[in-house]
N, C-alpha and C. Protein backbone atom coordinates (compact mmCIF):
# COMPACT_ATOMS: atom_id res chain seq x y z
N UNK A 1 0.85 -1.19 0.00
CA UNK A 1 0.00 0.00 0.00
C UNK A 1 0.88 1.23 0.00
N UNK A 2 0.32 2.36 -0.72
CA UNK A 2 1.53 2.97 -1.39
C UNK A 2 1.75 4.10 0.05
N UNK A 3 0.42 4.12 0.93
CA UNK A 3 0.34 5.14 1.85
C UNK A 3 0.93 4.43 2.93
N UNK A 4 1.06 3.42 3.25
CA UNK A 4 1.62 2.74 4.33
C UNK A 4 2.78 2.97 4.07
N UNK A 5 3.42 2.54 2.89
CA UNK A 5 5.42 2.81 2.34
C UNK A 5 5.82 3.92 2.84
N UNK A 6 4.43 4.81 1.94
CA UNK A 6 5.37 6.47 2.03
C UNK A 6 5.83 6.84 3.63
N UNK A 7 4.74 6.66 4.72
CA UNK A 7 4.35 6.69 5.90
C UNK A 7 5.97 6.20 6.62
N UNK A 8 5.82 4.49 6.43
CA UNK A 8 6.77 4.01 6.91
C UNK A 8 8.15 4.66 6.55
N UNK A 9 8.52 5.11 5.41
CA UNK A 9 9.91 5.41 5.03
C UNK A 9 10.10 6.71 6.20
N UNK A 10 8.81 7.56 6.06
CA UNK A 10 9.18 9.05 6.71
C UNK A 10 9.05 8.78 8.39
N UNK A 11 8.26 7.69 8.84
CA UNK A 11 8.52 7.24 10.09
C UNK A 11 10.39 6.60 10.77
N UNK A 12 10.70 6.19 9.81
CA UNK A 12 11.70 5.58 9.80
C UNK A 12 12.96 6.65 10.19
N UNK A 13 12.73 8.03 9.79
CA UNK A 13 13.51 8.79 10.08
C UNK A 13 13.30 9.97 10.99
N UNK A 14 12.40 9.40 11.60
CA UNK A 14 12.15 9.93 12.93
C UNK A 14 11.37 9.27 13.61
N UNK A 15 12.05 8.37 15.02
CA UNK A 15 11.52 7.53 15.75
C UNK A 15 11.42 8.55 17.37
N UNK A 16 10.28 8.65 17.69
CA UNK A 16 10.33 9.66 19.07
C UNK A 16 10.51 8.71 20.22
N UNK A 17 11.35 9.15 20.35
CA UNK A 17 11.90 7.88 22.04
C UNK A 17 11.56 8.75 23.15
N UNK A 18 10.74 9.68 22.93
CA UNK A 18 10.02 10.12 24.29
C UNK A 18 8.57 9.47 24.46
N UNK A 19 7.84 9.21 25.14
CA UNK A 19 6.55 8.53 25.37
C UNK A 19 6.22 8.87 26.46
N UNK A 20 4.88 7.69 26.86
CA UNK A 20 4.35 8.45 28.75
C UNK A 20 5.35 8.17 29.30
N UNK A 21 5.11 8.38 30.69
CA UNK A 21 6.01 8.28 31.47
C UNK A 21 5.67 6.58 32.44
N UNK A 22 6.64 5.64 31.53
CA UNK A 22 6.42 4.20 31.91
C UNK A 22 6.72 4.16 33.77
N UNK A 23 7.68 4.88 34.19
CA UNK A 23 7.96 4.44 35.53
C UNK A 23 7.31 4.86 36.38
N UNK A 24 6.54 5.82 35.92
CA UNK A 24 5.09 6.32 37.28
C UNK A 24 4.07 5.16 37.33
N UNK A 25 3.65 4.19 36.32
CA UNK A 25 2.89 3.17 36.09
C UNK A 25 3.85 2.14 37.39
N UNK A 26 4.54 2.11 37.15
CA UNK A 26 4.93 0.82 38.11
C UNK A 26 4.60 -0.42 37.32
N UNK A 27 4.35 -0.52 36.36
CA UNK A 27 4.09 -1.71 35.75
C UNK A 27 5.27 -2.60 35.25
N UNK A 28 4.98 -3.64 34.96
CA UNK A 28 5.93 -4.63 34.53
C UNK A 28 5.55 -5.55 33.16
N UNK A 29 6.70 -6.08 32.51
CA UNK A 29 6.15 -6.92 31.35
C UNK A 29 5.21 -8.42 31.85
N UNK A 30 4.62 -8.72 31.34
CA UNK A 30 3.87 -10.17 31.39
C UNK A 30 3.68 -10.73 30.27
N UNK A 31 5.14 -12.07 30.47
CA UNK A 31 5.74 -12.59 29.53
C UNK A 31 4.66 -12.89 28.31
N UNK A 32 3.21 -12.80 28.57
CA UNK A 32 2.21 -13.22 28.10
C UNK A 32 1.70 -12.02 26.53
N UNK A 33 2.09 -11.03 26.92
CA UNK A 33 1.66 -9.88 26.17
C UNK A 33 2.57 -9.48 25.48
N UNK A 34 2.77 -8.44 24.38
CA UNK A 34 3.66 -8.29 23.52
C UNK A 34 3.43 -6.86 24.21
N UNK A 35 2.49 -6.03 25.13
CA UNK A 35 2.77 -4.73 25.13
C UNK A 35 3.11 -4.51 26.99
N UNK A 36 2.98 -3.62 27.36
CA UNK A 36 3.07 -3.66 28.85
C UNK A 36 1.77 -3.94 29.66
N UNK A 37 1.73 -4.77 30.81
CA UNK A 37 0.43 -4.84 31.36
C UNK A 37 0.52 -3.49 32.46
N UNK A 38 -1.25 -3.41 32.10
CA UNK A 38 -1.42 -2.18 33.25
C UNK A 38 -2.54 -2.25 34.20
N UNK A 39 -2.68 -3.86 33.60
CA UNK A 39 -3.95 -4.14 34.67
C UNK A 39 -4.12 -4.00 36.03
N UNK A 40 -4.93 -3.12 36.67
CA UNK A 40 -5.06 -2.59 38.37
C UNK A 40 -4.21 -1.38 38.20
N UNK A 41 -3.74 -0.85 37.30
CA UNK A 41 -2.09 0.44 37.49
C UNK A 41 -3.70 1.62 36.84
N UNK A 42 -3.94 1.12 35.95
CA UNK A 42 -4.66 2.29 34.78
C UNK A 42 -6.24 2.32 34.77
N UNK A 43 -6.78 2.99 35.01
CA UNK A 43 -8.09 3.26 35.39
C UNK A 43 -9.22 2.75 33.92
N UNK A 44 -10.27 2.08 34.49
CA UNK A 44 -11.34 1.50 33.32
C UNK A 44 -11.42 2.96 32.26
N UNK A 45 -11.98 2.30 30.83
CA UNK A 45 -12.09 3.24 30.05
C UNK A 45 -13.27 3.76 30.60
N UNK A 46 -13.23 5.11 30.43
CA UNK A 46 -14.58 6.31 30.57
C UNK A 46 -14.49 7.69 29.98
N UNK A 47 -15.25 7.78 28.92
CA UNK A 47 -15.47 9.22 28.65
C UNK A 47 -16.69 9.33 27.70
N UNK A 48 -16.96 10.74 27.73
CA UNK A 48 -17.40 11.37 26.92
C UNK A 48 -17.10 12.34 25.94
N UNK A 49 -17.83 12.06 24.45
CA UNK A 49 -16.89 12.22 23.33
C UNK A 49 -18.03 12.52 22.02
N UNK A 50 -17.38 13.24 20.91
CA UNK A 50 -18.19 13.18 20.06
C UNK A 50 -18.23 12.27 18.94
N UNK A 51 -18.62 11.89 18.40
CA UNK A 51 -18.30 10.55 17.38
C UNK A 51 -18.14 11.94 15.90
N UNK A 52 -16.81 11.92 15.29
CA UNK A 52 -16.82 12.32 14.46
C UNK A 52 -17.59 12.22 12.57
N UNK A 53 -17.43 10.53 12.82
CA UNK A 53 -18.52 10.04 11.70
C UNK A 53 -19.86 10.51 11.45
N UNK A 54 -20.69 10.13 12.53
CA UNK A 54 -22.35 10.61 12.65
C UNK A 54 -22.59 11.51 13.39
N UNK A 55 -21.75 12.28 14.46
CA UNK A 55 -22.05 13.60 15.28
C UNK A 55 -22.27 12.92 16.39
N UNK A 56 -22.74 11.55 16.57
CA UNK A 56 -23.32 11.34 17.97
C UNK A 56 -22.37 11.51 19.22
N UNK A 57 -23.08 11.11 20.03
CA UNK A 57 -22.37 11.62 21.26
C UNK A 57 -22.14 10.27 22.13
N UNK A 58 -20.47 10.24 22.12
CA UNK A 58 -20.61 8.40 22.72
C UNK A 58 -20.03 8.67 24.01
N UNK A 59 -20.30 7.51 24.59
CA UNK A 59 -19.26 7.16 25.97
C UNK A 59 -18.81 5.65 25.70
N UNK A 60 -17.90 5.10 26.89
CA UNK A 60 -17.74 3.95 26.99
C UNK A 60 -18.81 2.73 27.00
N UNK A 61 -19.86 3.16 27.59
CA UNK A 61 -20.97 1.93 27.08
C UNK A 61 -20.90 1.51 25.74
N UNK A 62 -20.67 3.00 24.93
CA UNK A 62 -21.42 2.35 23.40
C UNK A 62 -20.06 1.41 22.76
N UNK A 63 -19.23 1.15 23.34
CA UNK A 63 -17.78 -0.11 22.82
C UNK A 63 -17.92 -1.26 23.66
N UNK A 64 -18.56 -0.95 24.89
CA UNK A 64 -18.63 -1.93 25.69
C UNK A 64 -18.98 -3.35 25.13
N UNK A 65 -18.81 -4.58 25.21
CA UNK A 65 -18.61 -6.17 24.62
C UNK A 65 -17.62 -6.12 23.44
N UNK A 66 -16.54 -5.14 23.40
CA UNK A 66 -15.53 -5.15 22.20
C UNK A 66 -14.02 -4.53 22.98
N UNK A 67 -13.20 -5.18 22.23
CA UNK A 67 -11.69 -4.82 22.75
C UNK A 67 -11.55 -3.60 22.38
N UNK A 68 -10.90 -2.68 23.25
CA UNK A 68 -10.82 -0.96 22.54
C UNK A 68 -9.51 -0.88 22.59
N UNK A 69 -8.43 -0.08 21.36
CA UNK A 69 -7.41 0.46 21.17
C UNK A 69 -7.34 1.82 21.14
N UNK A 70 -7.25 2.72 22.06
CA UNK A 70 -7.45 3.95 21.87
C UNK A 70 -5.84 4.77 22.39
N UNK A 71 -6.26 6.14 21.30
CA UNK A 71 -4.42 6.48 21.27
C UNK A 71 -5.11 8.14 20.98
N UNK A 72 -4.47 8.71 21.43
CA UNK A 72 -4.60 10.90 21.65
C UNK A 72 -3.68 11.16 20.14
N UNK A 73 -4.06 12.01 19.46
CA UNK A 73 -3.62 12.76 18.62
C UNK A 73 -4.23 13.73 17.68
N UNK A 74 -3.79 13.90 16.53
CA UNK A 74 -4.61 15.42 15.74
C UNK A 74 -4.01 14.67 14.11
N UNK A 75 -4.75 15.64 13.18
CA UNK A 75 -4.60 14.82 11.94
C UNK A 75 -3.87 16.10 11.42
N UNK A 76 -3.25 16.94 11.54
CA UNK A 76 -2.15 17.45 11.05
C UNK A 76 -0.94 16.91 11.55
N UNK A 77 -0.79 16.03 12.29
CA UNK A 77 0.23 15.17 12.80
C UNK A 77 1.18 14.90 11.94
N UNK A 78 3.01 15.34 11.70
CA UNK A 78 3.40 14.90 10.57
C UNK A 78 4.44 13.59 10.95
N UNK A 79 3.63 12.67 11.65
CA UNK A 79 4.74 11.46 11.81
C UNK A 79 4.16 10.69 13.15
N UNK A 80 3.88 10.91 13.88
CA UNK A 80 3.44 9.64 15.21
C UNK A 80 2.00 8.94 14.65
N UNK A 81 1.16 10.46 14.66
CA UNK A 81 -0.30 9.58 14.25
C UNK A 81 -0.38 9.01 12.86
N UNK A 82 0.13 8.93 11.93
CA UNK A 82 -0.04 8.87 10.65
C UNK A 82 0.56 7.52 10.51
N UNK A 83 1.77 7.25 11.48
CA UNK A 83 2.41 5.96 11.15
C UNK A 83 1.19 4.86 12.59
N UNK A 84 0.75 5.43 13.76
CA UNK A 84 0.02 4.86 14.20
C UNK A 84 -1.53 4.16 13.69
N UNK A 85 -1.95 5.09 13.08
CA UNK A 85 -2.80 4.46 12.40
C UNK A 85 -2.54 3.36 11.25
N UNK A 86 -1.53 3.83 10.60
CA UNK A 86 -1.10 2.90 9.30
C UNK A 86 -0.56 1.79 9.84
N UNK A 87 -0.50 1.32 11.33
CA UNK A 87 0.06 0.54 12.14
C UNK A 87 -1.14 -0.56 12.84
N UNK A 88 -1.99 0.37 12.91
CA UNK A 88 -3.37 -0.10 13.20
C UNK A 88 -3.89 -0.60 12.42
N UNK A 89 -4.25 -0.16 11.12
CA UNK A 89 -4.86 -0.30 10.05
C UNK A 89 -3.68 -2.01 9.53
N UNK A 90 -2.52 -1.84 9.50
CA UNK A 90 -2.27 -3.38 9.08
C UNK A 90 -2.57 -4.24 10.91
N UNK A 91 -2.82 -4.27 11.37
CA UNK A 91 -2.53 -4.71 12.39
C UNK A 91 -4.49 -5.18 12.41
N UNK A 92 -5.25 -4.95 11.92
CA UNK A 92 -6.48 -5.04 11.43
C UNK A 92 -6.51 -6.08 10.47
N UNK A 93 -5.61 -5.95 9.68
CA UNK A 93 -5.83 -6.84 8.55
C UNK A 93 -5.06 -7.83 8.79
N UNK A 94 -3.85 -7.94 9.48
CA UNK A 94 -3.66 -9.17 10.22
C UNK A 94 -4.88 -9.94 11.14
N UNK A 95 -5.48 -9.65 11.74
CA UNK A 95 -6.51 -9.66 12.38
C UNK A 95 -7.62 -10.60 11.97
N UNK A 96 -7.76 -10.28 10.58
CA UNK A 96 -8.62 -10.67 9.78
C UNK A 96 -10.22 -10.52 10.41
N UNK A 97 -11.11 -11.89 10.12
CA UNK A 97 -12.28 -11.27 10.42
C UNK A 97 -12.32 -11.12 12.39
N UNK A 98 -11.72 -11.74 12.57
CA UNK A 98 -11.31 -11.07 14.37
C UNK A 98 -11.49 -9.56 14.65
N UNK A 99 -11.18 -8.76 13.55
CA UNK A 99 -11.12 -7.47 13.57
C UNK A 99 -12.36 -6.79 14.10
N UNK A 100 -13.35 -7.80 13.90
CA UNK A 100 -15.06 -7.21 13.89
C UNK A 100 -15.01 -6.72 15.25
N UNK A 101 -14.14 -7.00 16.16
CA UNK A 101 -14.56 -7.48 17.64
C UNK A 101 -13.47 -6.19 18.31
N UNK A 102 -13.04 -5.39 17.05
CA UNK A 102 -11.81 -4.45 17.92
C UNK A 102 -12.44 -2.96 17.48
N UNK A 103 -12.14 -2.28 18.46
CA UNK A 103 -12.63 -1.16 17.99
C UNK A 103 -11.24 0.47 18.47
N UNK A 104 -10.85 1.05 16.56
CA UNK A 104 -9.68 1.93 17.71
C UNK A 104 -10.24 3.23 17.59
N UNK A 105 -9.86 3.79 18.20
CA UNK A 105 -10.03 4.92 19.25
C UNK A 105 -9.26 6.41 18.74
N UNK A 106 -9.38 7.43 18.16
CA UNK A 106 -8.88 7.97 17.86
C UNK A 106 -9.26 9.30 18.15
N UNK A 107 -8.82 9.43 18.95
CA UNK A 107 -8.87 11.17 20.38
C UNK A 107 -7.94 11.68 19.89
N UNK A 108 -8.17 13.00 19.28
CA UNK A 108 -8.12 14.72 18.86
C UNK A 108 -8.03 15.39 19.66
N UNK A 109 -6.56 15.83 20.14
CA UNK A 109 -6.38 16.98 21.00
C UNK A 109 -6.24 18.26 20.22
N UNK A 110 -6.48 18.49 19.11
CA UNK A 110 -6.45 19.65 18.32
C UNK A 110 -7.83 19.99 17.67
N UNK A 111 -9.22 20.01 18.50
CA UNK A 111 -10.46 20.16 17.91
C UNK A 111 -10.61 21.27 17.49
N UNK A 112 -9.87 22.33 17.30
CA UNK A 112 -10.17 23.44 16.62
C UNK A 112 -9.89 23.22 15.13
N UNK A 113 -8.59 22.58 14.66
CA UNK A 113 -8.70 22.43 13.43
C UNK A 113 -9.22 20.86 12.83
N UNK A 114 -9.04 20.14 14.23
CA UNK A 114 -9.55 18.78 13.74
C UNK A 114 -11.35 19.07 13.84
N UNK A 115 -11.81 19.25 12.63
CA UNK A 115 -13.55 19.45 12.41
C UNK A 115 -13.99 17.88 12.36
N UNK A 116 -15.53 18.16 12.69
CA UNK A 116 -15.48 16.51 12.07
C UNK A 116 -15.43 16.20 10.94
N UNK A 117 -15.83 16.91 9.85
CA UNK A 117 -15.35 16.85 8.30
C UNK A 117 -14.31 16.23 7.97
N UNK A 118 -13.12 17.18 9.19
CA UNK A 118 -11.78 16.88 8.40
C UNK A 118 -11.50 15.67 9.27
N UNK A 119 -11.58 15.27 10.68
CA UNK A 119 -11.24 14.04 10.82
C UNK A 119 -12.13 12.92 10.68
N UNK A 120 -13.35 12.54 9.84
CA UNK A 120 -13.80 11.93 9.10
C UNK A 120 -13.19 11.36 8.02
N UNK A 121 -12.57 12.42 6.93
CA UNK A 121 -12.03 12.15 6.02
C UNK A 121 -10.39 11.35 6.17
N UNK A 122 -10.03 11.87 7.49
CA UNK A 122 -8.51 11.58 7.93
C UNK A 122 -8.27 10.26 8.00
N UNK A 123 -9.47 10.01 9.30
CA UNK A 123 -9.27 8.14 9.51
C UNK A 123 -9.98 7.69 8.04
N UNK A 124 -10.93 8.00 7.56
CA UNK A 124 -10.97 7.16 6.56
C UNK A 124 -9.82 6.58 6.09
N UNK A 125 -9.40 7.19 5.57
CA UNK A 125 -7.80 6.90 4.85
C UNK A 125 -7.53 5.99 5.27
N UNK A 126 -7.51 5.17 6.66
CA UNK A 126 -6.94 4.44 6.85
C UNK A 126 -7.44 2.91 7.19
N UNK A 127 -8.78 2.88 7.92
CA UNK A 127 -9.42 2.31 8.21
C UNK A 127 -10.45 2.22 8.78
N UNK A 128 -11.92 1.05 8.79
CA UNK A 128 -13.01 1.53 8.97
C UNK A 128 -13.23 0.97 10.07
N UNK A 129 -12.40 0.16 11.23
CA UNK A 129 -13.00 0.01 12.17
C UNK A 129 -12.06 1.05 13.43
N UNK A 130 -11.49 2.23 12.71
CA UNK A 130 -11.29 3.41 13.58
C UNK A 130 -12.53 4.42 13.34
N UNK A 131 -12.83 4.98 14.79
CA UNK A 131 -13.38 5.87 15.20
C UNK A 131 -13.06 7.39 15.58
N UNK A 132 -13.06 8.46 14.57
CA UNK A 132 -12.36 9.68 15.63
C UNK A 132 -13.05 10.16 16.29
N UNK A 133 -13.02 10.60 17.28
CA UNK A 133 -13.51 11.81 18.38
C UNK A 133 -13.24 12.41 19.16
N UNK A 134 -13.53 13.43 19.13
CA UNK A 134 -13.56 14.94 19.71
C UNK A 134 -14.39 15.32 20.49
N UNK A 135 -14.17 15.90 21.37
CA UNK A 135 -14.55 16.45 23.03
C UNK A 135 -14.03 17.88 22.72
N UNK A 136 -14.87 18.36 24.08
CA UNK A 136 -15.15 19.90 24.44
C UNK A 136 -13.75 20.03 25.24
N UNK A 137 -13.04 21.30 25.47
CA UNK A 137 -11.81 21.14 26.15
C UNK A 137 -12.06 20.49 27.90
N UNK A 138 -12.78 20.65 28.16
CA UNK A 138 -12.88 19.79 29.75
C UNK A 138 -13.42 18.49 29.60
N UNK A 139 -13.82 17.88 28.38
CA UNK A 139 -14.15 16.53 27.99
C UNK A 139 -12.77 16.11 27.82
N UNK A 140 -12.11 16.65 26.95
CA UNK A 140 -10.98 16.22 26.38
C UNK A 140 -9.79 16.00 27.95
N UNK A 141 -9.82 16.98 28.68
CA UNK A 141 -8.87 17.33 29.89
C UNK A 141 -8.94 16.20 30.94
N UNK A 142 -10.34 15.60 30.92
CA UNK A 142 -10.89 14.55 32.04
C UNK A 142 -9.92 13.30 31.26
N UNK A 143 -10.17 13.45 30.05
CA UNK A 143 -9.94 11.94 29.44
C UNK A 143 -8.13 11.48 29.40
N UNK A 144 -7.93 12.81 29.35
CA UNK A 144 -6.24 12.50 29.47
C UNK A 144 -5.66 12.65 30.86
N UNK A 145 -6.54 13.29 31.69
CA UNK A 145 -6.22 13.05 32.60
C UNK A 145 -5.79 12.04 33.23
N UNK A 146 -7.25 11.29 33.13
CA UNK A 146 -7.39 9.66 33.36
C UNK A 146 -6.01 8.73 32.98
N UNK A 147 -5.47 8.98 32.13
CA UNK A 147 -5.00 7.90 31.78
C UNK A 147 -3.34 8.62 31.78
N UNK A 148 -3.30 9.86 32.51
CA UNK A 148 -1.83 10.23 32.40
C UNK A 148 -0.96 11.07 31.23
N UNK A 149 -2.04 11.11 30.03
CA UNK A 149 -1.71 11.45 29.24
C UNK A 149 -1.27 13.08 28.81
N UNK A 150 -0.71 13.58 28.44
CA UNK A 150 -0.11 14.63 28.29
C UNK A 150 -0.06 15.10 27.28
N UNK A 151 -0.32 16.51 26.87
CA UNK A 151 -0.74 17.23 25.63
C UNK A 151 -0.40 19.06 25.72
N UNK A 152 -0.05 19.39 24.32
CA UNK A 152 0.37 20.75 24.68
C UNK A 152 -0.28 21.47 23.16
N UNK A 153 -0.97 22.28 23.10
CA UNK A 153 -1.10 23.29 21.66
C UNK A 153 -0.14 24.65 22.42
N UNK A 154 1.18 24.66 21.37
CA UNK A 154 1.75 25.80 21.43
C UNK A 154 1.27 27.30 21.37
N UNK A 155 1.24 28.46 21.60
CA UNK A 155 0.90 29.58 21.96
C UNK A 155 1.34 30.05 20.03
N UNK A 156 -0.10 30.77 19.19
CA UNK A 156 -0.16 30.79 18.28
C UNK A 156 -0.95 31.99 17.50
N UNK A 157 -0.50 32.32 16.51
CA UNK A 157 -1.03 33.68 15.99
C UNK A 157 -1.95 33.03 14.80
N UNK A 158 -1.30 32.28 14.08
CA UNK A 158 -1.90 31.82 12.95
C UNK A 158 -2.70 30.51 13.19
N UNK A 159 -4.28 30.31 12.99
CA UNK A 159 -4.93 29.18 13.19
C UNK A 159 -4.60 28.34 12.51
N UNK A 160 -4.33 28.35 11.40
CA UNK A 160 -4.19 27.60 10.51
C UNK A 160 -2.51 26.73 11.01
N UNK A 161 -1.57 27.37 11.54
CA UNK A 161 -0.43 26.59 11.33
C UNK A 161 0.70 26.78 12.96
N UNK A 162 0.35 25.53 13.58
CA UNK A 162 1.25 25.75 15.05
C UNK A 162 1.04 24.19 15.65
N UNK A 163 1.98 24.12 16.31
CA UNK A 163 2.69 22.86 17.29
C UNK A 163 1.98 22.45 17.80
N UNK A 164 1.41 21.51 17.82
CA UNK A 164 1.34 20.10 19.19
C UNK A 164 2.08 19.35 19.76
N UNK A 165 1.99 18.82 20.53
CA UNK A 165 2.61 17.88 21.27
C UNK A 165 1.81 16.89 22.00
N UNK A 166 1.73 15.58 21.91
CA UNK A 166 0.92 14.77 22.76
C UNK A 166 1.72 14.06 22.82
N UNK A 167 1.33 12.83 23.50
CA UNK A 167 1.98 11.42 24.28
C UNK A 167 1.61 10.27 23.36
N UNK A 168 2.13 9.24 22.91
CA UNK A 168 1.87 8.76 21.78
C UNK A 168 1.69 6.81 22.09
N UNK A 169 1.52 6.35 23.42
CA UNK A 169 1.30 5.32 23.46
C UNK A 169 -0.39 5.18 23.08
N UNK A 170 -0.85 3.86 22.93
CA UNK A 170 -1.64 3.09 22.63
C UNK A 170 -2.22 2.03 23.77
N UNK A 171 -3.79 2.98 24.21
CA UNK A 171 -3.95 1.93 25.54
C UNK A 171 -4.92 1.31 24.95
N UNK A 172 -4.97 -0.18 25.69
CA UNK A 172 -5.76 -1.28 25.19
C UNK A 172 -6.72 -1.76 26.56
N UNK A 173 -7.94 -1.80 26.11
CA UNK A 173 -9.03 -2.04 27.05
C UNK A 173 -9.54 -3.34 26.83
N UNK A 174 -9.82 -4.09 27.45
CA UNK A 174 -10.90 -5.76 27.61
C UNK A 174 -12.25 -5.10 27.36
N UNK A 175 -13.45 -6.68 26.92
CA UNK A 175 -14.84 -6.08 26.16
C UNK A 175 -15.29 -5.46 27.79
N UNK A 176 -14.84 -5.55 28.88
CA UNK A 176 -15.42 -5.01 29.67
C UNK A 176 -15.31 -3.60 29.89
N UNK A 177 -14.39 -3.14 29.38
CA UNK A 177 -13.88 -1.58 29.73
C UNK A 177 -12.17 -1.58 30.79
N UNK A 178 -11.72 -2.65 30.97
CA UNK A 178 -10.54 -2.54 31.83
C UNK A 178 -9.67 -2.64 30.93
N UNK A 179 -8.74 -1.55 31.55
CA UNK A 179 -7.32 -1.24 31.49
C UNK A 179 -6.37 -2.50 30.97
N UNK A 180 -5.89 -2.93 29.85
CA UNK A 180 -5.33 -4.64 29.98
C UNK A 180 -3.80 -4.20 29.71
N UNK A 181 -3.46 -3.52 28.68
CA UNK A 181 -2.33 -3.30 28.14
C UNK A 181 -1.90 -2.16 27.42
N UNK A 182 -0.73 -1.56 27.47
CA UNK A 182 0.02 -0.39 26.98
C UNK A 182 0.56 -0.44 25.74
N UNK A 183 0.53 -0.25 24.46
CA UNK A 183 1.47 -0.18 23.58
C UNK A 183 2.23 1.45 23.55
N UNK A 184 3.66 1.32 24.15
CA UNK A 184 4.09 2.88 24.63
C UNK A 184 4.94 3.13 22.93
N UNK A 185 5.45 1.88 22.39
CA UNK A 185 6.09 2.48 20.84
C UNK A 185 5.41 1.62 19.49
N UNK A 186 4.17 2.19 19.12
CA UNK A 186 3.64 1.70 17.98
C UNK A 186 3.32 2.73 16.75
N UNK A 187 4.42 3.59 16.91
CA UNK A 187 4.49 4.77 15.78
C UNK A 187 5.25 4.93 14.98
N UNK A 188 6.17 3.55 14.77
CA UNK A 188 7.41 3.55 14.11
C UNK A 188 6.92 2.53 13.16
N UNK A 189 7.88 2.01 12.03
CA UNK A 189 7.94 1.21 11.48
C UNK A 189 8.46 0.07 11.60
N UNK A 190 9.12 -0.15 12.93
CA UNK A 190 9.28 -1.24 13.89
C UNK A 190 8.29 -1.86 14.64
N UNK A 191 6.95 -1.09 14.57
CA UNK A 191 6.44 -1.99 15.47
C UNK A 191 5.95 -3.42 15.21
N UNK A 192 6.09 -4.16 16.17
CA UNK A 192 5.47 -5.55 16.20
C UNK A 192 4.05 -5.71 15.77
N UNK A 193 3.36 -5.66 14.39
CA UNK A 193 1.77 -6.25 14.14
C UNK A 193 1.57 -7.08 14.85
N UNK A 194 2.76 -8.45 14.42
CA UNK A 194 2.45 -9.65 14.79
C UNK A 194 2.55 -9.35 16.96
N UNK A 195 2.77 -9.05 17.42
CA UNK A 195 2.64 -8.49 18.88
C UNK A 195 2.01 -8.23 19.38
N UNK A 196 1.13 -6.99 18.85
CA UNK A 196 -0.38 -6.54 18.81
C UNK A 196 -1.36 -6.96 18.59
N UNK A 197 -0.99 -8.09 17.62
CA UNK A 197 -2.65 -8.40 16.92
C UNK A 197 -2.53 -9.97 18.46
N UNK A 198 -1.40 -10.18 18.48
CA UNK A 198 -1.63 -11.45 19.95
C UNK A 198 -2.31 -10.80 21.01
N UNK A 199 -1.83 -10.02 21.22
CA UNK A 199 -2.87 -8.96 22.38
C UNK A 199 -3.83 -8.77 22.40
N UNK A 200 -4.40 -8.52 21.19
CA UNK A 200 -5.29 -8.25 20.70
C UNK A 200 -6.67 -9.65 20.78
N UNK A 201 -5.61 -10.24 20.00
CA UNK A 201 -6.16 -12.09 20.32
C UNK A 201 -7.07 -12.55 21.69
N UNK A 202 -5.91 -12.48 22.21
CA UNK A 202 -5.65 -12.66 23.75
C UNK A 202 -7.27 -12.45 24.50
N UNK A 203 -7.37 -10.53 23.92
CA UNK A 203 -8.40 -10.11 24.92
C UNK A 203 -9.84 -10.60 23.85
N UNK A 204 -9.81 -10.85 23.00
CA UNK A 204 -10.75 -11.37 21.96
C UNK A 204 -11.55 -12.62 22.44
N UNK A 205 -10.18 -13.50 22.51
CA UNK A 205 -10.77 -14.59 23.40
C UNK A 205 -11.06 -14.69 24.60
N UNK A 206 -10.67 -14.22 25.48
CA UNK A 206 -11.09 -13.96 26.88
C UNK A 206 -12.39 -14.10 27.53
């Protein structure tokens, strides 16, 4: 896929070795998982959100009986989210029809320029069992809170063109809504599919 190549080559030359901050978690590997467990460390999924596709207005009930992959970013992103999704998106198709049962998550800390128009059109691109959405700034503030996550829009004259910064792991929820596992580097062109989609497995069958 010609968007996955391009993606991967420009990922390739810039790998961000900053992420959350793993040692406040206290967590440890479990030889079992390909990502970090955070089970009892990381709080059940919960929020409220706008569904960028149809406008509706979701929370965690409406994923509830499905594995959730959910990861913070903006679609002017020129390199974490673009290779995360294209990471997701094969990591789906490894998956195969298993995939029905996963649902990812794609939180917009830049809702001023991320419209739902434009991040409609964004995840399309990549795949259809991602979801984007966007929250009000104290929707958005609760949700990263929760989970530790960290985010910055630089101080800006021009709307159209200025910095973000977010945290770029990948948290993974059970069909119940709990906390199961961390993917802290899945924005490179290193990452493990085959790793993820076991994880993925894992909580599928469960």
């Amino acid at each position: 896929m010609a968007l996955t190549e391009r993606l991967s080559r420009r990922g390739a030359l810039r790998l961000a070795a900053g992420g959350a901050a793993l040692g406040a978690l206290g967590a440890c590997r479990d030889e079992g998982w390909y990502g970090i467990d955070v089970a009892g460390t990381l709080p059940d999924l919960s929020f409220e959100m706008t569904r960028a596709d149809d406008g509706a207005s979701v929370t965690e009930v409406d994923y509830r009986g499905r594995v959730v992959a959910l990861f913070f970013g903006y679609t002017f992103c020129p390199d974490i989210c673009p290779m995360t999704l294209a990471n997701l998106t094969a990591l789906a198709e490894r998956l195969g029809a298993a995939a029905g049962e996963v649902s990812f998550l794609f939180v917009t800390v830049d809702p001023r320029r991320d419209t739902p128009e434009v991040m409609r059109r964004y995840v399309g691109l990549f795949t259809p069992r991602a979801d984007g959405l966007r929250g009000t700034d104290n929707q958005l503030a609760i949700l990263a809170r929760r989970f530790r996550v960290t985010y910055r829009v630089e101080p800006h004259e021009d709307d159209r063109r200025y910095s973000v910064s977010h945290g770029q792991s990948v948290y993974v929820f059970d069909r119940a809504g709990a906390a199961r596992v961390m993917w802290p580097a899945f924005d490179s062109p290193e990452a493990d599919i085959a790793g993820g989609a076991g994880d993925l497995r894992r909580l599928i069958a469960a």
